[in-house]
PDB file of N, CA and C in Angstrom:
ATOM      1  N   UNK A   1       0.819  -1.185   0.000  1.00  0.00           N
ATOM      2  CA  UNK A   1       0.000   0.000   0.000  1.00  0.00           C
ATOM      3  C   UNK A   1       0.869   1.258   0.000  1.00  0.00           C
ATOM      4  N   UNK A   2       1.808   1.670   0.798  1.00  0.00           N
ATOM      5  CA  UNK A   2       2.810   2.360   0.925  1.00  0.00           C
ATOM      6  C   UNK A   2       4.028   1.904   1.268  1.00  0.00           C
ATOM      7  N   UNK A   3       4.956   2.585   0.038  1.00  0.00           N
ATOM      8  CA  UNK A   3       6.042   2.402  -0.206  1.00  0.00           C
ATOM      9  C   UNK A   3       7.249   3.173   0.845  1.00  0.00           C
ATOM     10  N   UNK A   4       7.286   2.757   1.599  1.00  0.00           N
ATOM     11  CA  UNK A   4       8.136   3.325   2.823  1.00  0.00           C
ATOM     12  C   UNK A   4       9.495   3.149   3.020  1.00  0.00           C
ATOM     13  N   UNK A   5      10.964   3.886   2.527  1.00  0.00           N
ATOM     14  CA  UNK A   5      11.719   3.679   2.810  1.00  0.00           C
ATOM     15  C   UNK A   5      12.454   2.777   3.772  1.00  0.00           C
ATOM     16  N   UNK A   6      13.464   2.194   3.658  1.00  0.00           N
ATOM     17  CA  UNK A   6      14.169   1.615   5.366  1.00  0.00           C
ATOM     18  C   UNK A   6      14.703   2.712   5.933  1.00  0.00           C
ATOM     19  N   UNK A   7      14.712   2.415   7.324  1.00  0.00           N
ATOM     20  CA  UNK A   7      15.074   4.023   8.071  1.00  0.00           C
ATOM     21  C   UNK A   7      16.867   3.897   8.033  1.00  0.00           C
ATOM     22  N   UNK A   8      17.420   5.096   7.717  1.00  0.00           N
ATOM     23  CA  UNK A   8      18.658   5.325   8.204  1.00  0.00           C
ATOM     24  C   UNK A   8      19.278   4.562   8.785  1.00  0.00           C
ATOM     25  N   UNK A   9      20.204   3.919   8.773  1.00  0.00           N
ATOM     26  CA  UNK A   9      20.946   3.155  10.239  1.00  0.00           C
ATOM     27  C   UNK A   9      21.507   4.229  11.242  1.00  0.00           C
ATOM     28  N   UNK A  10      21.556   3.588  12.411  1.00  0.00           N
ATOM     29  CA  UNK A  10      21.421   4.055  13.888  1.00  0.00           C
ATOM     30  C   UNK A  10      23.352   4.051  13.497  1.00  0.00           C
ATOM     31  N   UNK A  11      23.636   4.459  14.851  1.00  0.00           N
ATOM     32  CA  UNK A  11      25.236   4.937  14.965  1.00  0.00           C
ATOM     33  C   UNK A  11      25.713   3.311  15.017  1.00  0.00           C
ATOM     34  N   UNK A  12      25.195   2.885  16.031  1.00  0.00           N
ATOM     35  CA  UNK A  12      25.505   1.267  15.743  1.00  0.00           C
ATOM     36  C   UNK A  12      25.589   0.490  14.233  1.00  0.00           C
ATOM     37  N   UNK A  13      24.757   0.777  14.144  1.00  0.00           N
ATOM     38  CA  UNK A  13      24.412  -0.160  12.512  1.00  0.00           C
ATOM     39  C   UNK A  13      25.679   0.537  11.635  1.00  0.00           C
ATOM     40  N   UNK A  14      25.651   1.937  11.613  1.00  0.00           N
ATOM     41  CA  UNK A  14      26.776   2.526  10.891  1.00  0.00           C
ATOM     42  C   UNK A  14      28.252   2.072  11.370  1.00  0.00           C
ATOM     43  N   UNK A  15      28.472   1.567  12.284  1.00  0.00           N
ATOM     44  CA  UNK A  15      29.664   1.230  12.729  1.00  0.00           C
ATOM     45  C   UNK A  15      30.037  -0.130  12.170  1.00  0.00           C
ATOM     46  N   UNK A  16      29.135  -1.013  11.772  1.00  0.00           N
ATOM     47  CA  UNK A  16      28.745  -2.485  11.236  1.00  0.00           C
ATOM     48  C   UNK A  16      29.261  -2.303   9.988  1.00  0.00           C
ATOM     49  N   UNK A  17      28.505  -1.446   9.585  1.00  0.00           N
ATOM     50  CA  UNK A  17      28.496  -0.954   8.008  1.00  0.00           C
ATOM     51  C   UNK A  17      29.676  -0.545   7.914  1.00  0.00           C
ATOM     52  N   UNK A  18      30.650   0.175   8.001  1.00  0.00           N
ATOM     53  CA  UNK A  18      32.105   0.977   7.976  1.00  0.00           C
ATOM     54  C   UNK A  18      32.787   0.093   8.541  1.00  0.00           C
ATOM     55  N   UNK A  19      32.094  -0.452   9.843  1.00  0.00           N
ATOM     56  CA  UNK A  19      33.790  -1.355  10.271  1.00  0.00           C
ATOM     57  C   UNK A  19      34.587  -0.233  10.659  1.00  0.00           C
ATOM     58  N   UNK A  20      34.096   1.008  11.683  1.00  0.00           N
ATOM     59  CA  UNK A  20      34.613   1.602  12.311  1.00  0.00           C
ATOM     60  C   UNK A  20      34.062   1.511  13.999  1.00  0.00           C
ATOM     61  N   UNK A  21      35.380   2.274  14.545  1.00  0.00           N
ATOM     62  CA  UNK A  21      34.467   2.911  16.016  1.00  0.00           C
ATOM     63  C   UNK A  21      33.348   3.394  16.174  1.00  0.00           C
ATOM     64  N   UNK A  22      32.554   3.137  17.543  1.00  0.00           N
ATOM     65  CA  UNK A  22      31.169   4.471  17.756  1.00  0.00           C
ATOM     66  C   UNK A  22      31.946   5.883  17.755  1.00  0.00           C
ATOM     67  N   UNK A  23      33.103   5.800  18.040  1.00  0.00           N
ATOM     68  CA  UNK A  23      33.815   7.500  18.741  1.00  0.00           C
ATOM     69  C   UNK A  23      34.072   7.648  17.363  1.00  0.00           C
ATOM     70  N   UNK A  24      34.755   6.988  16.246  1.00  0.00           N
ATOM     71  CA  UNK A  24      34.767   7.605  14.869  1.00  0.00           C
ATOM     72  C   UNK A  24      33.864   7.925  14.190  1.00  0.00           C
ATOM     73  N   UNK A  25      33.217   7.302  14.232  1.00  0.00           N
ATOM     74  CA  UNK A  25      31.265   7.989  13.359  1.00  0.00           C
ATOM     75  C   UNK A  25      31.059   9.038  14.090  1.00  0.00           C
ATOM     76  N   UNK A  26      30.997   9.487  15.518  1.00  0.00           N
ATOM     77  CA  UNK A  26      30.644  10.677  16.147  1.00  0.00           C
ATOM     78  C   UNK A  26      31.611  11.580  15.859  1.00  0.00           C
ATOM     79  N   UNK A  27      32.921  11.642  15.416  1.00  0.00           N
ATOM     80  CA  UNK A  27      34.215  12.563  15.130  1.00  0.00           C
ATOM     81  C   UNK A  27      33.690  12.654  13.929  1.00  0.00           C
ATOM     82  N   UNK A  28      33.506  11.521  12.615  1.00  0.00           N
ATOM     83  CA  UNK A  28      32.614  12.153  11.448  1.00  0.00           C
ATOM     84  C   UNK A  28      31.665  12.616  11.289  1.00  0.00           C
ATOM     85  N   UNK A  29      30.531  12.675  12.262  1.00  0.00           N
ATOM     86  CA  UNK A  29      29.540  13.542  12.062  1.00  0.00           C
ATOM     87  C   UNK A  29      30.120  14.778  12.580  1.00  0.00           C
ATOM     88  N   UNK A  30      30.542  14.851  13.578  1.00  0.00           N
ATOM     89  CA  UNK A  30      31.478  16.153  13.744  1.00  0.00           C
ATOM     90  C   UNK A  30      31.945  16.872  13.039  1.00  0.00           C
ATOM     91  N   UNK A  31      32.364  16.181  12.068  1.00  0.00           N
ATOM     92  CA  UNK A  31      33.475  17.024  11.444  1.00  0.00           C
ATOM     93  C   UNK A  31      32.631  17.751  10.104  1.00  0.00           C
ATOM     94  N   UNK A  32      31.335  16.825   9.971  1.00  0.00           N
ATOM     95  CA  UNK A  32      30.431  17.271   8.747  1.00  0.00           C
ATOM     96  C   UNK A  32      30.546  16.315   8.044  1.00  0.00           C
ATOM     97  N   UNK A  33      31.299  15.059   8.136  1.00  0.00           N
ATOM     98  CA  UNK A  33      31.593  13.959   6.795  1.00  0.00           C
ATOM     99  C   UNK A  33      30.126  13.336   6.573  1.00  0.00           C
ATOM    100  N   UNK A  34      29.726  13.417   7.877  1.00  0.00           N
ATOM    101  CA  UNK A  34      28.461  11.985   7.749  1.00  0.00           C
ATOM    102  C   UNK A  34      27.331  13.260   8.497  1.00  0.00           C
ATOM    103  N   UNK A  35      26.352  12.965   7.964  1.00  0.00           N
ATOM    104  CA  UNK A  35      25.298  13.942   8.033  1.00  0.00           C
ATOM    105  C   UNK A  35      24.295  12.926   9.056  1.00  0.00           C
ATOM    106  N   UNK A  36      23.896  13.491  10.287  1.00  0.00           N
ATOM    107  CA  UNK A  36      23.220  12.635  10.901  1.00  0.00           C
ATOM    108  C   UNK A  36      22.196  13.802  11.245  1.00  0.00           C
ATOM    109  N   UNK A  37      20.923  12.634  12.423  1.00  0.00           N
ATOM    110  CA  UNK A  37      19.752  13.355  12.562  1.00  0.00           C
ATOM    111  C   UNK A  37      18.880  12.306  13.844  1.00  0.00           C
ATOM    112  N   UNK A  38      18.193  13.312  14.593  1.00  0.00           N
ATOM    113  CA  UNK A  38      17.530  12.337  15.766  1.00  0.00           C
ATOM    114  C   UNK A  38      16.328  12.157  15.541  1.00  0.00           C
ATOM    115  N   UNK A  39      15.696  10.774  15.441  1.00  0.00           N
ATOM    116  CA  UNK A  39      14.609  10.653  15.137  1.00  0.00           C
ATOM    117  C   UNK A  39      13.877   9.635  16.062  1.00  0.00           C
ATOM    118  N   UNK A  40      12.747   9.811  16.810  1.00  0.00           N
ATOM    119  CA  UNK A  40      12.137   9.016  17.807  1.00  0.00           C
ATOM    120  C   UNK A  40      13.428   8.434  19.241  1.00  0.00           C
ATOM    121  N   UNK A  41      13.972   9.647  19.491  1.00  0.00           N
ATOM    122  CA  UNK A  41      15.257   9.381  20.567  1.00  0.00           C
ATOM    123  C   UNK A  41      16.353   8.567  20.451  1.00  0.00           C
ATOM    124  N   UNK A  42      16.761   8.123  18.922  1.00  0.00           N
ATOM    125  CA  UNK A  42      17.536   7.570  18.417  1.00  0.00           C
ATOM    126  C   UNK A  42      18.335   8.609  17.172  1.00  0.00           C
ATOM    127  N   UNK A  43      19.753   8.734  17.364  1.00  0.00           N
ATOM    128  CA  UNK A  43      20.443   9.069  15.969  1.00  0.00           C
ATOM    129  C   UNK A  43      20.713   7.982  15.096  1.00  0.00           C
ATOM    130  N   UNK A  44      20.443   8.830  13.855  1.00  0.00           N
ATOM    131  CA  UNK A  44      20.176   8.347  12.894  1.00  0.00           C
ATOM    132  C   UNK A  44      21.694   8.629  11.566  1.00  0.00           C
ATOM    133  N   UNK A  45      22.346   7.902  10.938  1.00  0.00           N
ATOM    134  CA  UNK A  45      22.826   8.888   9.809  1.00  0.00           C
ATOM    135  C   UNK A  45      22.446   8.335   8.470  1.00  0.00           C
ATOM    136  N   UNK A  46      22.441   9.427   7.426  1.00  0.00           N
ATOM    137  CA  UNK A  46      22.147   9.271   6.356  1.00  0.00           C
ATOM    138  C   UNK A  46      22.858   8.397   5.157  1.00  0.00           C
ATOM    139  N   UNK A  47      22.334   7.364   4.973  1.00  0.00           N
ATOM    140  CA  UNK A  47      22.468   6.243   4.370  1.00  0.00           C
ATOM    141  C   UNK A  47      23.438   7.161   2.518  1.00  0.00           C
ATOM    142  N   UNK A  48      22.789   7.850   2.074  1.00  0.00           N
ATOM    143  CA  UNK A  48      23.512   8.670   1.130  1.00  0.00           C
ATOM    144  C   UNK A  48      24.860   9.426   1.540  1.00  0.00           C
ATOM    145  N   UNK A  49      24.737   9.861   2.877  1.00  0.00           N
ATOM    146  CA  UNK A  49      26.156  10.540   3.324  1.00  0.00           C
ATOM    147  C   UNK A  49      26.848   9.424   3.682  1.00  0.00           C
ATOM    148  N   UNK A  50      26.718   7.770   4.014  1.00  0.00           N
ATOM    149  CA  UNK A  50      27.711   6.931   4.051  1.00  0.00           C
ATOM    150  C   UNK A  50      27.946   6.475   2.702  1.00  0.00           C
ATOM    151  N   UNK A  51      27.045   5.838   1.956  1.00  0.00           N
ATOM    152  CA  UNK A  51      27.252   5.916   0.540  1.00  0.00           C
ATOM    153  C   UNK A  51      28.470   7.214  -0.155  1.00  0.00           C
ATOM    154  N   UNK A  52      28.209   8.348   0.015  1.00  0.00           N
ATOM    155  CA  UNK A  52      29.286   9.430   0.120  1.00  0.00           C
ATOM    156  C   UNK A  52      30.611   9.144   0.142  1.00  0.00           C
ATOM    157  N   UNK A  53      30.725   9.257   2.191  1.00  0.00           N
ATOM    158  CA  UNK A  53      32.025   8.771   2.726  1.00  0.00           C
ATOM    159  C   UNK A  53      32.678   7.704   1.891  1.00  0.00           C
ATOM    160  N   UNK A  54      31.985   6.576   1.661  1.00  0.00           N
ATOM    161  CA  UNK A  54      32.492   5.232   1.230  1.00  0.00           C
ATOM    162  C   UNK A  54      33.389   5.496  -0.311  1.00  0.00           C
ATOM    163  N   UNK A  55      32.579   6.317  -0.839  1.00  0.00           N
ATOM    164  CA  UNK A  55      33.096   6.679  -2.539  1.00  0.00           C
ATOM    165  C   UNK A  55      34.313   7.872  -2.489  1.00  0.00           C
ATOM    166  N   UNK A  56      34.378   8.745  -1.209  1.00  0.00           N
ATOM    167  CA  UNK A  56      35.356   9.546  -1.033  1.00  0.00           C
ATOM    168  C   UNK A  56      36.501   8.844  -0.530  1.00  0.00           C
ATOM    169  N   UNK A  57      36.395   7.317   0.405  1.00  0.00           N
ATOM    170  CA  UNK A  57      37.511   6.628   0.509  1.00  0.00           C
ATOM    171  C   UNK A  57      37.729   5.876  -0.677  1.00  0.00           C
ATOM    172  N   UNK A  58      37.269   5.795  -1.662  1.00  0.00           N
ATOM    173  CA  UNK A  58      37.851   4.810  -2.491  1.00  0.00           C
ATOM    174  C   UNK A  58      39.761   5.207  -2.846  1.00  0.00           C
ATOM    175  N   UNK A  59      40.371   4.403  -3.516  1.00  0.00           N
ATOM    176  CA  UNK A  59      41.479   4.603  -3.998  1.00  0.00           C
ATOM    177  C   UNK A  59      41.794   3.967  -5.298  1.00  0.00           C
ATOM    178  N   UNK A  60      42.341   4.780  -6.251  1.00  0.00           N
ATOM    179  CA  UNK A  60      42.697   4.653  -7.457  1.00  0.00           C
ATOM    180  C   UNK A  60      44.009   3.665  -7.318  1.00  0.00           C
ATOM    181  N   UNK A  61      43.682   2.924  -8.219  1.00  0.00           N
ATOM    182  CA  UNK A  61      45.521   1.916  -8.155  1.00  0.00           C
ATOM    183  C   UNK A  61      46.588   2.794  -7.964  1.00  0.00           C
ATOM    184  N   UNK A  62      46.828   4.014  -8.414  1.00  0.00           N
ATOM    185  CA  UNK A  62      48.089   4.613  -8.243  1.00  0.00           C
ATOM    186  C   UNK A  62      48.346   4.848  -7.053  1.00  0.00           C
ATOM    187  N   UNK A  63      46.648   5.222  -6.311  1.00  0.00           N
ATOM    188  CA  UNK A  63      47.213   5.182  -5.155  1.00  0.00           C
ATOM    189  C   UNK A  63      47.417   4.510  -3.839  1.00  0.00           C
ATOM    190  N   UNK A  64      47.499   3.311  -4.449  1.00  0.00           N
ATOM    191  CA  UNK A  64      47.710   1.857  -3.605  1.00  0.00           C
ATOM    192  C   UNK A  64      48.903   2.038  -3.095  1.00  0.00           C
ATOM    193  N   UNK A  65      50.320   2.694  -3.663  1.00  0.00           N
ATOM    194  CA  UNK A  65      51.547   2.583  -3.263  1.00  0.00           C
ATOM    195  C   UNK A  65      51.930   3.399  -1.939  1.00  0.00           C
ATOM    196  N   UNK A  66      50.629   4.672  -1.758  1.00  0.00           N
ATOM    197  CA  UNK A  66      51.043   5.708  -0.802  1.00  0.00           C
ATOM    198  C   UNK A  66      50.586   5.239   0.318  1.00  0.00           C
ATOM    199  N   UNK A  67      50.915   4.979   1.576  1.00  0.00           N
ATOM    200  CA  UNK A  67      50.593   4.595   2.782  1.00  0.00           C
ATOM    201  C   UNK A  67      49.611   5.227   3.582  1.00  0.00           C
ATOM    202  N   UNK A  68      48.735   4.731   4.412  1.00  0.00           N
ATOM    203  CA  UNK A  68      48.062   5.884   4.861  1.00  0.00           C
ATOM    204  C   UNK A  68      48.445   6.511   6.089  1.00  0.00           C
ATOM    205  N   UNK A  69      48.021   6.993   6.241  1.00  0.00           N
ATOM    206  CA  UNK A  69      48.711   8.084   7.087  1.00  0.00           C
ATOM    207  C   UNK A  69      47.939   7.683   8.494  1.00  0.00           C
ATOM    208  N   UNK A  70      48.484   7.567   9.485  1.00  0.00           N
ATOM    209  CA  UNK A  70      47.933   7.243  11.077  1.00  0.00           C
ATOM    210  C   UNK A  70      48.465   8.302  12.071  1.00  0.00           C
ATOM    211  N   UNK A  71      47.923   8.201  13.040  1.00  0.00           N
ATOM    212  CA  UNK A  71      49.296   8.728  14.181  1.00  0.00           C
ATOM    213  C   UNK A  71      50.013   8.278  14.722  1.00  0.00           C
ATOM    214  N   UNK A  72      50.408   7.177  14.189  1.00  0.00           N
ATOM    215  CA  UNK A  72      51.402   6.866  15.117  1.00  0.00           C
ATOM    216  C   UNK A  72      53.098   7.133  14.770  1.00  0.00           C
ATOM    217  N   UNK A  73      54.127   6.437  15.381  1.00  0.00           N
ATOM    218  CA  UNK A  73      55.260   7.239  14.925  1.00  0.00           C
ATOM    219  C   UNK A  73      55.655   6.674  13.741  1.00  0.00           C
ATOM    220  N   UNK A  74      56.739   6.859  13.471  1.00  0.00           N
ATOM    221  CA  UNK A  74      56.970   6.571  11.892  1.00  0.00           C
ATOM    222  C   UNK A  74      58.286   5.895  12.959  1.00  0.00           C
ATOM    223  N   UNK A  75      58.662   4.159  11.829  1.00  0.00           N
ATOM    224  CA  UNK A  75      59.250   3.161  12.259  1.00  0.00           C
ATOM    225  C   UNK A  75      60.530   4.211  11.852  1.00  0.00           C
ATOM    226  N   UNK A  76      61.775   3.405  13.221  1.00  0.00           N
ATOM    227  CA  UNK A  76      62.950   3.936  13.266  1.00  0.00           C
ATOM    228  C   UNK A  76      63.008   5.202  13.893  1.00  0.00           C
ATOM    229  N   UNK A  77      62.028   6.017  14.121  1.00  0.00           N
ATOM    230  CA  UNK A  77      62.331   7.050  14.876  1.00  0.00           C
ATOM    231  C   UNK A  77      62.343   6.933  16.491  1.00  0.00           C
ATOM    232  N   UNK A  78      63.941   7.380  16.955  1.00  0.00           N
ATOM    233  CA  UNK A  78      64.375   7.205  18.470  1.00  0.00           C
ATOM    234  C   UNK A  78      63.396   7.796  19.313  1.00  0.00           C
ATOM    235  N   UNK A  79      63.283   7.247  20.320  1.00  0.00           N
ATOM    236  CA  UNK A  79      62.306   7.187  21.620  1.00  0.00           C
ATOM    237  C   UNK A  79      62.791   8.492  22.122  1.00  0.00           C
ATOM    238  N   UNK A  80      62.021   9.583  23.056  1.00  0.00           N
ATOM    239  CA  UNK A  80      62.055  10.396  23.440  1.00  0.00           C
ATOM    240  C   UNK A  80      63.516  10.308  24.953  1.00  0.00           C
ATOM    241  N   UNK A  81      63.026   8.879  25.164  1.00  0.00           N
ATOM    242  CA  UNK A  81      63.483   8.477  26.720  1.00  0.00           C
ATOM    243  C   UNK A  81      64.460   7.143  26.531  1.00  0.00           C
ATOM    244  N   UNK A  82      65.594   6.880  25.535  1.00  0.00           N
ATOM    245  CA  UNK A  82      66.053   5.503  25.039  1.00  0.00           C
ATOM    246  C   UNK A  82      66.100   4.887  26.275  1.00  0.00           C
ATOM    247  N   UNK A  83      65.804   3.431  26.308  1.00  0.00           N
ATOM    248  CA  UNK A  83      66.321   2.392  27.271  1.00  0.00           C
ATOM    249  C   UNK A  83      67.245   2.293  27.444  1.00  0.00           C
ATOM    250  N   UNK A  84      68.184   1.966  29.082  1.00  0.00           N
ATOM    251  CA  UNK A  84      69.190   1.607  29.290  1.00  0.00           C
ATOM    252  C   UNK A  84      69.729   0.630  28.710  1.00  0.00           C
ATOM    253  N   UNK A  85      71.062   0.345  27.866  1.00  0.00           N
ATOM    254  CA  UNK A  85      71.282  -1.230  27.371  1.00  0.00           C
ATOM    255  C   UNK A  85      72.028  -1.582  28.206  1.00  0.00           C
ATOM    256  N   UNK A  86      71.656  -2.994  28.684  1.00  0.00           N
ATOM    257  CA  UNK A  86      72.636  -3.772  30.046  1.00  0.00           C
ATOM    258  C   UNK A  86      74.099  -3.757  29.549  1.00  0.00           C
ATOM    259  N   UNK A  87      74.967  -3.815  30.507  1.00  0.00           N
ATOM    260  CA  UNK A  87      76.116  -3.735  30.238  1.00  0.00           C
ATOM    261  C   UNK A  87      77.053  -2.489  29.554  1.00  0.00           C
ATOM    262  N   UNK A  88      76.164  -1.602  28.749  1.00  0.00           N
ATOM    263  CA  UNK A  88      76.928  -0.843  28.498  1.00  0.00           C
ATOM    264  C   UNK A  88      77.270   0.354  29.823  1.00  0.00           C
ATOM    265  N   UNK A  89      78.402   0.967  29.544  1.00  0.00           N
ATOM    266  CA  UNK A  89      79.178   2.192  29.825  1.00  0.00           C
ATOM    267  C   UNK A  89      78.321   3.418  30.090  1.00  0.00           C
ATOM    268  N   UNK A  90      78.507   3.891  31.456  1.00  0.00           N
ATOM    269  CA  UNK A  90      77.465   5.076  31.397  1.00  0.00           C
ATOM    270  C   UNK A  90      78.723   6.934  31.684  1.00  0.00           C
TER     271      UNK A  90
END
């Protein structure tokens, strides 16, 4: 009789879907990536703004070679505080 959309997925469901954190979907709606909305005391985000996100992560073969970028340190760089090595000379 009526043709009724499926509702949005919830922050949960979006986390399923991405295969991310709850705290990263809330830093992307934050940030404006993912467009969300509260509906019956539940957030909601927009199934087109993950569709979105998903096509803005894609990567072109060329750029398969470039690493992505994290925070963490970059290998080989010395520790702020080096460990003592046993035996050596102080």
């Amino acid at each position: 009789m009526f043709d009724v959309p499926p509702p949005d997925p919830s922050i949960m469901q979006t986390t399923q879907i991405l295969g991310l954190s709850r705290r990263k979907i809330y830093r992307l709606v934050e940030a404006g990536q993912l467009v969300s909305y509260v509906l019956g005391g539940k957030r909601r985000v927009s199934l087109a703004s993950i569709k979105f996100y998903i096509d803005q992560c894609r990567v072109a073969g060329s750029q398969l070679s470039i690493p992505p970028v994290t925070g963490k340190r970059k290998p080989g760089r010395p520790r702020k505080h080096p460990k003592p090595v046993p035996g050596a000379a102080e």
